[in-house]
C-alpha atoms as a PDB file:
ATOM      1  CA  UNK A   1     -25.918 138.672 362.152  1.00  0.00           C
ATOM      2  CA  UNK A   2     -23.991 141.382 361.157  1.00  0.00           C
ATOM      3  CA  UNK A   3     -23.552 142.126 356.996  1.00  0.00           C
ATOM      4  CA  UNK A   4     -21.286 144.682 355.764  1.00  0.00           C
ATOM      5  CA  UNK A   5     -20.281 146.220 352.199  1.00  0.00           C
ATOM      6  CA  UNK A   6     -16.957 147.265 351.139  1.00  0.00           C
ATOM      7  CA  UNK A   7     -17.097 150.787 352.843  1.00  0.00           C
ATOM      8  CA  UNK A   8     -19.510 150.178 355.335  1.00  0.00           C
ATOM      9  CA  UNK A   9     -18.582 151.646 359.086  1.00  0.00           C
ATOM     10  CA  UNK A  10     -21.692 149.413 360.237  1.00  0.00           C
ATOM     11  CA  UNK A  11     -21.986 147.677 364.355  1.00  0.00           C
ATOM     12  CA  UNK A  12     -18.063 146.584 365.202  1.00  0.00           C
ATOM     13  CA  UNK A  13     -18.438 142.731 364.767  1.00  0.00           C
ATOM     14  CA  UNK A  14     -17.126 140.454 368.279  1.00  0.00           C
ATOM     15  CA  UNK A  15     -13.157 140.104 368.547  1.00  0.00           C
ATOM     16  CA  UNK A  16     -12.574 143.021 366.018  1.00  0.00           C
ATOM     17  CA  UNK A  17     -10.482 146.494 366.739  1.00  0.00           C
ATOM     18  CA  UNK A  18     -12.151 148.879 367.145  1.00  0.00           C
ATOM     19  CA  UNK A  19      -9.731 151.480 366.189  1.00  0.00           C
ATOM     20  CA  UNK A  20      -8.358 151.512 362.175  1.00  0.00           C
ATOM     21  CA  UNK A  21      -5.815 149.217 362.445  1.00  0.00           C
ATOM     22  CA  UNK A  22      -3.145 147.932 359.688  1.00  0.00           C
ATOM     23  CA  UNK A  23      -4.823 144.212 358.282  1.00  0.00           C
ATOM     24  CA  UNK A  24      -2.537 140.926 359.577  1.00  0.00           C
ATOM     25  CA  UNK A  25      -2.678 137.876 358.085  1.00  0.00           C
ATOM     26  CA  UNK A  26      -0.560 136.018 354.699  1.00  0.00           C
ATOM     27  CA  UNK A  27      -1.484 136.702 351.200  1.00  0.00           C
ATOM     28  CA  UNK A  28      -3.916 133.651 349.931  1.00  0.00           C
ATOM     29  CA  UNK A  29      -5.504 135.353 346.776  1.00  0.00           C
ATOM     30  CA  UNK A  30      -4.983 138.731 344.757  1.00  0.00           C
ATOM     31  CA  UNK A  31      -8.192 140.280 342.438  1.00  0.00           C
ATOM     32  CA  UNK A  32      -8.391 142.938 340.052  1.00  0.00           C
ATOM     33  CA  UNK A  33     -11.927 143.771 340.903  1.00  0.00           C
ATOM     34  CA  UNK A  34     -13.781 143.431 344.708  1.00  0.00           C
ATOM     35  CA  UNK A  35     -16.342 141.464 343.070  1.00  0.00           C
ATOM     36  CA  UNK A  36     -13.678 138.452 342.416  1.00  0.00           C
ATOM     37  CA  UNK A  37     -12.493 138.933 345.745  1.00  0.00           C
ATOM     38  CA  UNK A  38     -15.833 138.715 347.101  1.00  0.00           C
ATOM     39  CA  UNK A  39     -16.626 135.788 345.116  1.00  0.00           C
ATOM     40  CA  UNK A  40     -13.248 134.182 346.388  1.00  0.00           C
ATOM     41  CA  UNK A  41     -14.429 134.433 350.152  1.00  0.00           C
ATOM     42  CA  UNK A  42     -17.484 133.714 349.566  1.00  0.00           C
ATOM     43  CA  UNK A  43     -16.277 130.293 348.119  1.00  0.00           C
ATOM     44  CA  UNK A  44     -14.137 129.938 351.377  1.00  0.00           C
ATOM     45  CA  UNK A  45     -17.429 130.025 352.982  1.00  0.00           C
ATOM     46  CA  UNK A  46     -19.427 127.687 350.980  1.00  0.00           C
ATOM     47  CA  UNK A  47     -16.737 125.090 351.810  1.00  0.00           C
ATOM     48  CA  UNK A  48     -17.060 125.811 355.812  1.00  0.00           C
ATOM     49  CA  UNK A  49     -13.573 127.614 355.981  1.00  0.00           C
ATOM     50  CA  UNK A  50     -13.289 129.588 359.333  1.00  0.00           C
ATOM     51  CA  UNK A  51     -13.660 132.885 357.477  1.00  0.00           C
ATOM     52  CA  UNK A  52     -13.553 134.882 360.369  1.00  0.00           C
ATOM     53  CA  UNK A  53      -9.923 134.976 360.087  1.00  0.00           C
ATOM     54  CA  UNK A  54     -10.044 136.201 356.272  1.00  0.00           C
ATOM     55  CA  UNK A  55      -9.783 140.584 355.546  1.00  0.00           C
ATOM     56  CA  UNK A  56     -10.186 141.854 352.093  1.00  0.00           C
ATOM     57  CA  UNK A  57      -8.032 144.376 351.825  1.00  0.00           C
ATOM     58  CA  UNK A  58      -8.226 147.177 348.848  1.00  0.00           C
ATOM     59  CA  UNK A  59      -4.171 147.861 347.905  1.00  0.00           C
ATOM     60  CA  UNK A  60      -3.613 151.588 345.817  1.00  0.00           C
ATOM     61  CA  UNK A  61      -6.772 153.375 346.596  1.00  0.00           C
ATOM     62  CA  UNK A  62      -8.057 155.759 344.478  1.00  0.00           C
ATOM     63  CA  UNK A  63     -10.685 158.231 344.834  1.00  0.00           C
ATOM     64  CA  UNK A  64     -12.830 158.107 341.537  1.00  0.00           C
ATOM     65  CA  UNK A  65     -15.194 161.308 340.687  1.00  0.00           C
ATOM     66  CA  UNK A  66     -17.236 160.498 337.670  1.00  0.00           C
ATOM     67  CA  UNK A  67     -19.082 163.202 336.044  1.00  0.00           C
ATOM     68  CA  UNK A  68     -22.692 162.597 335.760  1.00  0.00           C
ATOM     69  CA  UNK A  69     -24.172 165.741 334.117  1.00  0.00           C
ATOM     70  CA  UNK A  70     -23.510 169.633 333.053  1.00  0.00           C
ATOM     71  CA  UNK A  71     -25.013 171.895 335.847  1.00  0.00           C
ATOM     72  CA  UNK A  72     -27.343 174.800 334.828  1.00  0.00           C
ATOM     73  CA  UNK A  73     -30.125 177.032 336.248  1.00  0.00           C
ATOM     74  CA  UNK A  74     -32.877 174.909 335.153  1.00  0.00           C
ATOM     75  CA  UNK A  75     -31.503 171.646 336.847  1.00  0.00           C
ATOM     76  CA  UNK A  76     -30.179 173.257 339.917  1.00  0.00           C
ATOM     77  CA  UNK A  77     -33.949 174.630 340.881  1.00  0.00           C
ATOM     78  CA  UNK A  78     -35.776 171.660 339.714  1.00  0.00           C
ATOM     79  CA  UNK A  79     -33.449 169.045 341.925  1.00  0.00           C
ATOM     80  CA  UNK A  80     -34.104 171.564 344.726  1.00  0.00           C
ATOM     81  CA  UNK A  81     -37.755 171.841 343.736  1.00  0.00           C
ATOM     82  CA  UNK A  82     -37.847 167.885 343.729  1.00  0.00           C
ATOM     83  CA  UNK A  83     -36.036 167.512 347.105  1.00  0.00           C
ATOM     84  CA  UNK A  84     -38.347 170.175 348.960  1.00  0.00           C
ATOM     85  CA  UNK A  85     -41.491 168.748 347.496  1.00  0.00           C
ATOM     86  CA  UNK A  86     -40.320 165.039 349.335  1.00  0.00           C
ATOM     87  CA  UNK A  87     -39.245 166.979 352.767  1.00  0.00           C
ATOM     88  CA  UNK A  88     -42.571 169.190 352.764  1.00  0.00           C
ATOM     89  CA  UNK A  89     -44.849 165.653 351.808  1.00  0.00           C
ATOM     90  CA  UNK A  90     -42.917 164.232 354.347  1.00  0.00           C
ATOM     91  CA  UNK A  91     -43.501 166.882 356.822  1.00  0.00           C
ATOM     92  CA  UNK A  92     -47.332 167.620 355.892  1.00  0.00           C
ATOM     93  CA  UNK A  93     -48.246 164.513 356.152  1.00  0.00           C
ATOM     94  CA  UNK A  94     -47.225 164.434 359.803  1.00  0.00           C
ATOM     95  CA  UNK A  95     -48.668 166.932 360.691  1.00  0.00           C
ATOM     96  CA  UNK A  96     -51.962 165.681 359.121  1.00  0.00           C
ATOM     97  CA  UNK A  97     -51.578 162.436 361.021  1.00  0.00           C
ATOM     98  CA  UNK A  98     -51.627 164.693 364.193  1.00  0.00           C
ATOM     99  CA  UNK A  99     -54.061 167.557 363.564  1.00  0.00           C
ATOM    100  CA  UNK A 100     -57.863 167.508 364.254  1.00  0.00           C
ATOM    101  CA  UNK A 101     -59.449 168.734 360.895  1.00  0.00           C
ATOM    102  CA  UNK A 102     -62.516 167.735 359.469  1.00  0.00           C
ATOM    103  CA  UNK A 103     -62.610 166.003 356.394  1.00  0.00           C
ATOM    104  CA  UNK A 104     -62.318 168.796 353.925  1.00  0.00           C
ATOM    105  CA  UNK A 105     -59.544 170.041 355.888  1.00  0.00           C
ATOM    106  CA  UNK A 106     -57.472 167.034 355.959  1.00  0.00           C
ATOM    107  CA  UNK A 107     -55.534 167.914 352.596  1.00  0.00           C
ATOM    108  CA  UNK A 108     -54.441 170.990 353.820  1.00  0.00           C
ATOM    109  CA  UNK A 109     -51.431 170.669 355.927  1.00  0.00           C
ATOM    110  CA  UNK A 110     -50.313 167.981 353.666  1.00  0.00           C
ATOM    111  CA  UNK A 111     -50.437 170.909 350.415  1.00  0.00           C
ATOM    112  CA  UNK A 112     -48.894 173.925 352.702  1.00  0.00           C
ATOM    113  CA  UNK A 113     -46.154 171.140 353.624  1.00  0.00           C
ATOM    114  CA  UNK A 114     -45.541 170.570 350.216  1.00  0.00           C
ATOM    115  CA  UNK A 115     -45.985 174.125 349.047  1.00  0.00           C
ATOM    116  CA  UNK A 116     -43.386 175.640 351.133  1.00  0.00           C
ATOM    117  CA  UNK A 117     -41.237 172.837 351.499  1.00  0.00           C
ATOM    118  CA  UNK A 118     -40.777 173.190 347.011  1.00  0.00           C
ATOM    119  CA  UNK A 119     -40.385 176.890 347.871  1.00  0.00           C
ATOM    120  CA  UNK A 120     -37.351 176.236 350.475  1.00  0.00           C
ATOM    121  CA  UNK A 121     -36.309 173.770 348.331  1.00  0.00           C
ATOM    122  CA  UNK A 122     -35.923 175.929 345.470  1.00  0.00           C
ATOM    123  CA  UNK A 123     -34.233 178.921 347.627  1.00  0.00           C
ATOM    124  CA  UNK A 124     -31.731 176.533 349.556  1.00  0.00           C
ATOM    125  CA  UNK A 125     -30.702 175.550 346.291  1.00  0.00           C
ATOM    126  CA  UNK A 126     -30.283 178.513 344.243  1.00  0.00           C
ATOM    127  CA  UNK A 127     -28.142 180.507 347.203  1.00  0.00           C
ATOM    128  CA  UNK A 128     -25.923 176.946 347.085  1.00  0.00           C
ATOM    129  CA  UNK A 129     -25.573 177.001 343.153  1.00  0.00           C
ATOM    130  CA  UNK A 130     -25.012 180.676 343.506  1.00  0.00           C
ATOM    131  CA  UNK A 131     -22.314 180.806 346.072  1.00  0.00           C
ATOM    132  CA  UNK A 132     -20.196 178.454 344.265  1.00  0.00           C
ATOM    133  CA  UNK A 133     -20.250 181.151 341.019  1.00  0.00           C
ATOM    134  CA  UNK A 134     -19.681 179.193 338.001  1.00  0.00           C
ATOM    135  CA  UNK A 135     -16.220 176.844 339.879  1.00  0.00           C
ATOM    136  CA  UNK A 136     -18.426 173.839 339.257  1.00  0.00           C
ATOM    137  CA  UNK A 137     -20.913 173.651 336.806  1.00  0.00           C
ATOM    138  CA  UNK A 138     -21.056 169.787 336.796  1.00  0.00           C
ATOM    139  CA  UNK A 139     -22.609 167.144 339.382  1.00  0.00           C
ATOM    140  CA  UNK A 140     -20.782 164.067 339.748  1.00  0.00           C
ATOM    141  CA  UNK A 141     -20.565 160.874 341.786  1.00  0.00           C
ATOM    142  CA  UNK A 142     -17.319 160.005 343.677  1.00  0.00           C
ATOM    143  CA  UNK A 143     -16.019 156.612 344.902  1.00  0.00           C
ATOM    144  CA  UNK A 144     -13.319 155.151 346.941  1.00  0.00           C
ATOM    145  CA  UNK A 145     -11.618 151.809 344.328  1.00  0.00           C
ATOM    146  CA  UNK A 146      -8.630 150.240 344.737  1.00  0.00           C
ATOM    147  CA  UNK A 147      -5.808 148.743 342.113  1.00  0.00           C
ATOM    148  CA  UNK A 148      -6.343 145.349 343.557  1.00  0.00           C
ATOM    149  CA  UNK A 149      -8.077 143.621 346.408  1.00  0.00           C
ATOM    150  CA  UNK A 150      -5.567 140.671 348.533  1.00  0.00           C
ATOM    151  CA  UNK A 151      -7.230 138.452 350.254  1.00  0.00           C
ATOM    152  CA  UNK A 152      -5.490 138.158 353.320  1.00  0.00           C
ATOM    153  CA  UNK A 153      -6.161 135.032 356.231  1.00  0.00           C
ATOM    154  CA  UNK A 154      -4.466 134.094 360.029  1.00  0.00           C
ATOM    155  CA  UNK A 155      -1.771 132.110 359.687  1.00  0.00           C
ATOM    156  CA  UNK A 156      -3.337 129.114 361.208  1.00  0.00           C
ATOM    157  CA  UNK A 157      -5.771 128.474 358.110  1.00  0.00           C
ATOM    158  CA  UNK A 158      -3.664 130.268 355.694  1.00  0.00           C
ATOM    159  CA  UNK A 159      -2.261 126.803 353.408  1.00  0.00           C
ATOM    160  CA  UNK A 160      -6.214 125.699 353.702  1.00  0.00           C
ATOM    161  CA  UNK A 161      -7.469 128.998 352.278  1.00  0.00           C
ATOM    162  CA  UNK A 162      -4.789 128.854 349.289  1.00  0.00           C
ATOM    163  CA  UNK A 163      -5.577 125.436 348.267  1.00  0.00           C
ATOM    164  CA  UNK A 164      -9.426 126.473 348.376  1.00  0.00           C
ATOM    165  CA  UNK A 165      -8.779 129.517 345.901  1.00  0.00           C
ATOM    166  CA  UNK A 166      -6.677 127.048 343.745  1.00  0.00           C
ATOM    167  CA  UNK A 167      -9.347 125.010 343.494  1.00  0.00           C
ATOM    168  CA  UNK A 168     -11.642 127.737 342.526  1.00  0.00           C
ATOM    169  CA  UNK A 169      -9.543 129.529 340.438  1.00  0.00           C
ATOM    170  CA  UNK A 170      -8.851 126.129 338.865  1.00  0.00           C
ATOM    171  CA  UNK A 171     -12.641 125.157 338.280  1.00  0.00           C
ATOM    172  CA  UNK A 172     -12.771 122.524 340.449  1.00  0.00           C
ATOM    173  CA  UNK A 173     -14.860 122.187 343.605  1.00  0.00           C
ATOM    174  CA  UNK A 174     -14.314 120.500 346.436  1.00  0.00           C
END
């Protein structure tokens, strides 16, 4: 079984191109958000409609940045300080699992691991922050939305599709 997001590049499901190809199929249902679009197939599904011939298709995409936080000194070293100290736990720990210390020994690797790994944290960090010289003093988030999302199905199960949506945007079941 094979489950996907919205943006997910995931295993290429049987029957489908593997190249980007333009979407086929008629118009049976138009959302504002993915979430009602999701909902909409996902009725289609609950009433056993083939919906291996629906696509979800995102119309006027937009790439959305949204600022999360003002970047200084302080925050810069600590993330890097953070992300070191997981990479060197990571690391120490391995090579704990694999060394042949005694029992007072057995800490060590796992605190040089974590030692140096906040230490090339820290300096990986500060020469990034540094090179970019004050052009972007803010971290942010960015994601790909859309203006609407069109449900699209094959032809052959197109009028059944619509009259499912009706239903459902309706409030009926069935």
């Amino acid at each position: 079984m094979i489950v996907t997001g919205p943006l997910s590049s995931g295993r290429q499901a049987p029957g489908q191109p593997k190249l980007p190809t333009p979407p086929t199929g008629w118009p049976i249902g138009s959302y504002n958000t993915y979430e009602e679009a999701q909902r909409a197939v996902d009725h289609l599904a609950d009433n056993d409609f083939a919906v291996r011939d629906v696509t979800i298709v995102g119309v006027d995409l937009m790439l959305v940045e949204r600022v999360i936080g003002r970047l200084s000194w302080g925050r810069v070293l600590g993330t890097g300080a953070a992300s070191g100290a997981w990479f060197g736990l990571f690391v120490g720990l391995l090579l704990s699992m694999f060394s042949n210390n005694t029992e007072g020994m057995a800490l060590a690797p796992i605190l040089i691991g974590l030692v140096v790994g906040i230490g090339f944290g820290v300096a990986f960090a500060a020469v990034s922050y540094a090179s970019t010289r004050g052009r972007r003093d803010f971290s942010s988030s960015s994601q790909l939305v859309a203006g609407r999302y069109d449900v699209l199905c094959q032809p052959r199960n197109a009028e059944q599709g619509r009259d499912l949506l009706a239903k459902l945007n309706m409030g009926t079941h069935g």
